[in-house]
Protein backbone atom coordinates (compact mmCIF):
# COMPACT_ATOMS: atom_id res chain seq x y z
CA UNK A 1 31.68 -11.40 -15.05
CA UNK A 2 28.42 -12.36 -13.05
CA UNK A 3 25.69 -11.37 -14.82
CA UNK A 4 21.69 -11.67 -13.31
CA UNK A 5 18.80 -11.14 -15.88
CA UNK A 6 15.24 -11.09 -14.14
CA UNK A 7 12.66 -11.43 -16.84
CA UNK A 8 9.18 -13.09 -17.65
CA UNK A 9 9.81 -13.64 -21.32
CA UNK A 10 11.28 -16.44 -21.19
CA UNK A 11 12.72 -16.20 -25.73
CA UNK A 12 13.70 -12.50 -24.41
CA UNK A 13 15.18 -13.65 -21.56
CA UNK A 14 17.60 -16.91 -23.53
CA UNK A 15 18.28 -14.53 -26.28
CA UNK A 16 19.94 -12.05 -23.57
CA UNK A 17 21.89 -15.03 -21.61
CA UNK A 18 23.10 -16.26 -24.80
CA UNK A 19 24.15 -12.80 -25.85
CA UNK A 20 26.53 -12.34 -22.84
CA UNK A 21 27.23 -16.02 -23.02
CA UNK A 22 29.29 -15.28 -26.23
CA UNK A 23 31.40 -12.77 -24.23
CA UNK A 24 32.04 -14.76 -21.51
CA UNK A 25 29.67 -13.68 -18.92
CA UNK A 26 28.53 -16.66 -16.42
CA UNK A 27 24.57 -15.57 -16.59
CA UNK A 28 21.80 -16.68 -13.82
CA UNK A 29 18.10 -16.48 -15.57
CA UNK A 30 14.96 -15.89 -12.76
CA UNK A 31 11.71 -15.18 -14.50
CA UNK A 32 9.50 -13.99 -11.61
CA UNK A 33 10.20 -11.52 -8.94
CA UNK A 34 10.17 -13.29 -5.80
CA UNK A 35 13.29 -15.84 -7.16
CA UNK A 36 15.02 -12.75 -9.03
CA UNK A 37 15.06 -10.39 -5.69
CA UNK A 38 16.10 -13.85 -3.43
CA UNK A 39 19.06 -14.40 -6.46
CA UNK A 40 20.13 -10.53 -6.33
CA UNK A 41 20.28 -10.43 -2.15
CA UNK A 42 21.66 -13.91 -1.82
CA UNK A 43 24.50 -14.12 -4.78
CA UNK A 44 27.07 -11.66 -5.54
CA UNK A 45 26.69 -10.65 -9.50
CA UNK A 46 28.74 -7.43 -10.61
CA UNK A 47 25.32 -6.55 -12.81
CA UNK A 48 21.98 -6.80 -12.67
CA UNK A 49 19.25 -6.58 -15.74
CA UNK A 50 15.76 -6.27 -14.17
CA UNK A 51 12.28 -6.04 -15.73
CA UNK A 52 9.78 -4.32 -14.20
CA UNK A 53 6.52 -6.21 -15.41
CA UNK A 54 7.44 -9.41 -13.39
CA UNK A 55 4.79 -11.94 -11.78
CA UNK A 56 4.81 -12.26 -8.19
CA UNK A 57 6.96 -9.15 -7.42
CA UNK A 58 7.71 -6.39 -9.81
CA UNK A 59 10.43 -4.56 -10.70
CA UNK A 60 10.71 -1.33 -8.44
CA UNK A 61 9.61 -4.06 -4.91
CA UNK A 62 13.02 -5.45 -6.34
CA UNK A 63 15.32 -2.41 -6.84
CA UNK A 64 14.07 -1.61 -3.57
CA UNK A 65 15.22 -4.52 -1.38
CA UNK A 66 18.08 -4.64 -2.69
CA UNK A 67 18.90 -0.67 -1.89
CA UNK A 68 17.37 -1.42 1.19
CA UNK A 69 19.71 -3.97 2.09
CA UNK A 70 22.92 -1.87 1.21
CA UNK A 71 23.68 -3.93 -2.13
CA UNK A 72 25.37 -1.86 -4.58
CA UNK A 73 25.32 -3.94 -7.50
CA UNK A 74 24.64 -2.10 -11.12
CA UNK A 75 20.98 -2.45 -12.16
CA UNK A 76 19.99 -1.84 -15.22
CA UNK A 77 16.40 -1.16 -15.92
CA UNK A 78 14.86 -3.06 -19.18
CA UNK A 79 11.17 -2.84 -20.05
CA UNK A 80 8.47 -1.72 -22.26
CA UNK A 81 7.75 1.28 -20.27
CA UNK A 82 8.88 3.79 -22.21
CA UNK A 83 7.77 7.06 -20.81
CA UNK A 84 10.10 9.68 -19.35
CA UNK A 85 8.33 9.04 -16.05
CA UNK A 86 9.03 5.82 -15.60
CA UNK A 87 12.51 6.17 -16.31
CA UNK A 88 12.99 8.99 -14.10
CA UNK A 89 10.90 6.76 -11.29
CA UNK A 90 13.91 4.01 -11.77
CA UNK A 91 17.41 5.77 -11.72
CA UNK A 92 15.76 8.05 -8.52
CA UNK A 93 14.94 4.70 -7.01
CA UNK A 94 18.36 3.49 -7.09
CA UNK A 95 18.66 1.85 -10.71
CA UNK A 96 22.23 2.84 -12.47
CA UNK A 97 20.55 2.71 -16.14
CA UNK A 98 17.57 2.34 -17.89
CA UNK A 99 16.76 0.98 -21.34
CA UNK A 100 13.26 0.24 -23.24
CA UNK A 101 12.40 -2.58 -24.66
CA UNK A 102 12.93 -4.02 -27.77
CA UNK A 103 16.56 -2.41 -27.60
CA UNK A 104 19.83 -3.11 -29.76
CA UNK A 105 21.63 -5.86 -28.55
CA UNK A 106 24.68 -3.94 -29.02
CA UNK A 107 23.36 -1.03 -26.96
CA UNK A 108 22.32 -3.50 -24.04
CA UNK A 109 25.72 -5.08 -24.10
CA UNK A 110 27.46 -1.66 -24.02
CA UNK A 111 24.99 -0.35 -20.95
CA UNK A 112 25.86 -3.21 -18.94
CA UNK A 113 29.77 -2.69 -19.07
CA UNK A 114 29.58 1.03 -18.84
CA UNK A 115 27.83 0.27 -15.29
CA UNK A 116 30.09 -2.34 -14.52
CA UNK A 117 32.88 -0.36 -15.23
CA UNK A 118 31.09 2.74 -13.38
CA UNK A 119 30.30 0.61 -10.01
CA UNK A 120 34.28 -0.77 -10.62
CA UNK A 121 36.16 2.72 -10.63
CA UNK A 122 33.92 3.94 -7.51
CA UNK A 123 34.73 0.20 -5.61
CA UNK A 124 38.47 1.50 -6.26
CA UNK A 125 38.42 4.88 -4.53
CA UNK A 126 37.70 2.56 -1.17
CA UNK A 127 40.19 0.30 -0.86
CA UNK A 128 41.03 -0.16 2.94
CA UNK A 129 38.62 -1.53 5.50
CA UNK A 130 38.47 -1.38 9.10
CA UNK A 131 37.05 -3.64 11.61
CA UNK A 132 38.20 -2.90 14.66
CA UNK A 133 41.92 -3.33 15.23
CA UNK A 134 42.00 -5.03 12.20
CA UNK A 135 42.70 -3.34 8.49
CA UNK A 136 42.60 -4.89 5.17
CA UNK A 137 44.48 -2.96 2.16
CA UNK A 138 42.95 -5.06 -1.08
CA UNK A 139 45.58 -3.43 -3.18
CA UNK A 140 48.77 -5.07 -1.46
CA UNK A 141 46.56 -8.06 -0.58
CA UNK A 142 47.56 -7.47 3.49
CA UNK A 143 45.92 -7.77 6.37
CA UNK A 144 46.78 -6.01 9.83
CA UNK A 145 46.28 -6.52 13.36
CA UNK A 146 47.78 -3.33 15.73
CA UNK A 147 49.57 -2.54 12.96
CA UNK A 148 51.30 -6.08 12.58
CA UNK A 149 50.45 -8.13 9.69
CA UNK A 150 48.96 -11.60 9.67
CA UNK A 151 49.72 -14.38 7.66
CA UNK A 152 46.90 -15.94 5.95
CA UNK A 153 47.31 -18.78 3.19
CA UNK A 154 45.49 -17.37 0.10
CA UNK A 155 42.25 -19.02 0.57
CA UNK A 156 42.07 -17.40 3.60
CA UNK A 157 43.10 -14.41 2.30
CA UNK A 158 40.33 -14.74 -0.09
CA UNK A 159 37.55 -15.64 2.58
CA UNK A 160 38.87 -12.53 4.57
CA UNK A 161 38.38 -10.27 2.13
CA UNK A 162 35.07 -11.32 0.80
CA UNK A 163 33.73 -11.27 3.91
CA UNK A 164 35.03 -8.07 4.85
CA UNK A 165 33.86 -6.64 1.64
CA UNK A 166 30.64 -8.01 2.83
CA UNK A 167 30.61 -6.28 6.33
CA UNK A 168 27.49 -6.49 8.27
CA UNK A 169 25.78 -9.12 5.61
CA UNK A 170 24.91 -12.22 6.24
CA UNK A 171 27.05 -14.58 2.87
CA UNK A 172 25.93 -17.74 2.54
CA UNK A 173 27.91 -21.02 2.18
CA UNK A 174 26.40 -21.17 -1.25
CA UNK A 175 28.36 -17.49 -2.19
CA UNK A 176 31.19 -18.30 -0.95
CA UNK A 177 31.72 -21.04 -2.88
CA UNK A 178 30.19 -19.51 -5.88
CA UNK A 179 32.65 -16.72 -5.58
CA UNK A 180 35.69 -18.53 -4.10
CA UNK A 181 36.17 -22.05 -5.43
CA UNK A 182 36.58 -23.02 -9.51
CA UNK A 183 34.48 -25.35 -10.91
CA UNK A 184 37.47 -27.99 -10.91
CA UNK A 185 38.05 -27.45 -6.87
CA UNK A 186 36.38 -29.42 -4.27
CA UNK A 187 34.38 -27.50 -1.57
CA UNK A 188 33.27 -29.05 1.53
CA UNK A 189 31.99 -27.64 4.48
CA UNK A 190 34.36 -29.39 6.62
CA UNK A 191 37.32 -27.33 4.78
CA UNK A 192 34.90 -24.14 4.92
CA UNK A 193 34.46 -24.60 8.70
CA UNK A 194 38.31 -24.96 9.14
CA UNK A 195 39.30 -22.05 7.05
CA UNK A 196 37.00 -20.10 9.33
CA UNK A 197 38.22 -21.48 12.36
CA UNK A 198 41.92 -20.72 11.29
CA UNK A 199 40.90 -17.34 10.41
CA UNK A 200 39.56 -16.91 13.79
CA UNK A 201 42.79 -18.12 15.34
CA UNK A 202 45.04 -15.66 13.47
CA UNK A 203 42.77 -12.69 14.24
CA UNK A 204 42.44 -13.80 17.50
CA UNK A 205 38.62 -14.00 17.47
CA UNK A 206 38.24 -17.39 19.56
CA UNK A 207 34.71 -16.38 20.56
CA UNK A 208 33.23 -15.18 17.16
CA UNK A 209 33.10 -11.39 18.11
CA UNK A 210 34.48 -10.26 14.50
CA UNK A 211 33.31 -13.32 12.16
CA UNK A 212 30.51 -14.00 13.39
CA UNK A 213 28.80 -17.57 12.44
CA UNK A 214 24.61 -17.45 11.80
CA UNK A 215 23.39 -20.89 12.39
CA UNK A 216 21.60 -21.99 9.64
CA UNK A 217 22.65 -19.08 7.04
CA UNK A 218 26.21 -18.51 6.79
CA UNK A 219 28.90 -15.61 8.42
CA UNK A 220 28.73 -12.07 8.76
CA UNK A 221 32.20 -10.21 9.36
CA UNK A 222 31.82 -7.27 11.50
């Protein structure tokens, strides 16, 4: 699991990556607003803790671009606003949970599944997408053209459906290989570019109209 943790204290903030550490979780740390929102809209996590006291851009400016930009990751809102206010102000802007700070470790932990888990059993319920004459079912792990399927190796496979997941955002190199290649594989752009290009070839999308390449920024399927 991909966990993101946007907070200013920076003790607060170690003593929650090494908490999910221990279980495994790969954790990003940003302790200001404008590197935690560019982390949440750039990088796929499958949860999100977010302060809302933050330097440079709080907490709500956050929850808000990344609603705005169709990003449905679980958020989970941590702070030392207490009130009932403020918590009803977060979950109607968007935010999946909400917890006050200081909170039981144990409690935090068990929030942050529950979304997870939450956000995981509603991802299920869609799991076909269309993009023109093109269909991907991500429970048989096919893709279809007209109704005839098309052979992709599994990295491809893998790219395809990321992307496609993705539809209509712009994923960066950077996410892709975050998301796609282990630590002990070698990415280069070179095999990046030809994946794509293959990908193209097999969809027969010579000119880009599906997968769409943004100069400078990555692909955008759709």
């Amino acid at each position: 699991m991909k966990l993101l943790i946007v907070e200013d204290e920076v003790d607060l903030a170690e003593l929650m990556r090494e908490l999910f550490e221990e279980i495994d979780y790969k954790v990003t740390v940003c302790h200001d607003g404008e590197e935690g929102a560019y982390y949440a809209c750039e990088y796929p996590f499958d949860a999100i803790i977010l302060d809302i006291m933050l330097p440079k851009m709080n907490g709500w400016e956050i929850l808000k671009t990344i609603r705005n930009k169709r990003i449905q990751t679980p958020v989970l809102m941590l702070t030392a606003l207490g009130e009932v206010e403020d918590r009803v102000k977060g979950l109607n802007k968007g935010a999946d949970d909400y917890l006050p700070k200081p909170c039981d470790p144990r409690e935090l932990v068990a929030r942050v599944k529950s979304a997870i888990r939450r956000a995981s059993m509603s991802s299920e319920k869609t799991d076909k997408i269309t993009i023109g004459s093109l269909l991907l079912d991500m429970t048989a792990q096919r893709v279809e053209k007209n109704g005839v399927e098309i052979q992709f190796t599994p990295k491809e496979y893998s790219i395809f459906e990321y992307l496609s997941i993705h539809k209509g955002e712009i994923v960066t190199k950077d996410a892709l290989q975050e998301h796609l290649w282990n630590e002990d594989e070698s990415f280069w752009s070179d095999v990046l570019r030809t994946h794509i290009k293959n990908i193209r070839k097999k969809i027969g999308d010579k000119k880009g109209t599906f997968l769409k390449t943004i100069r400078g920024k990555g692909y955008v399927m759709g």
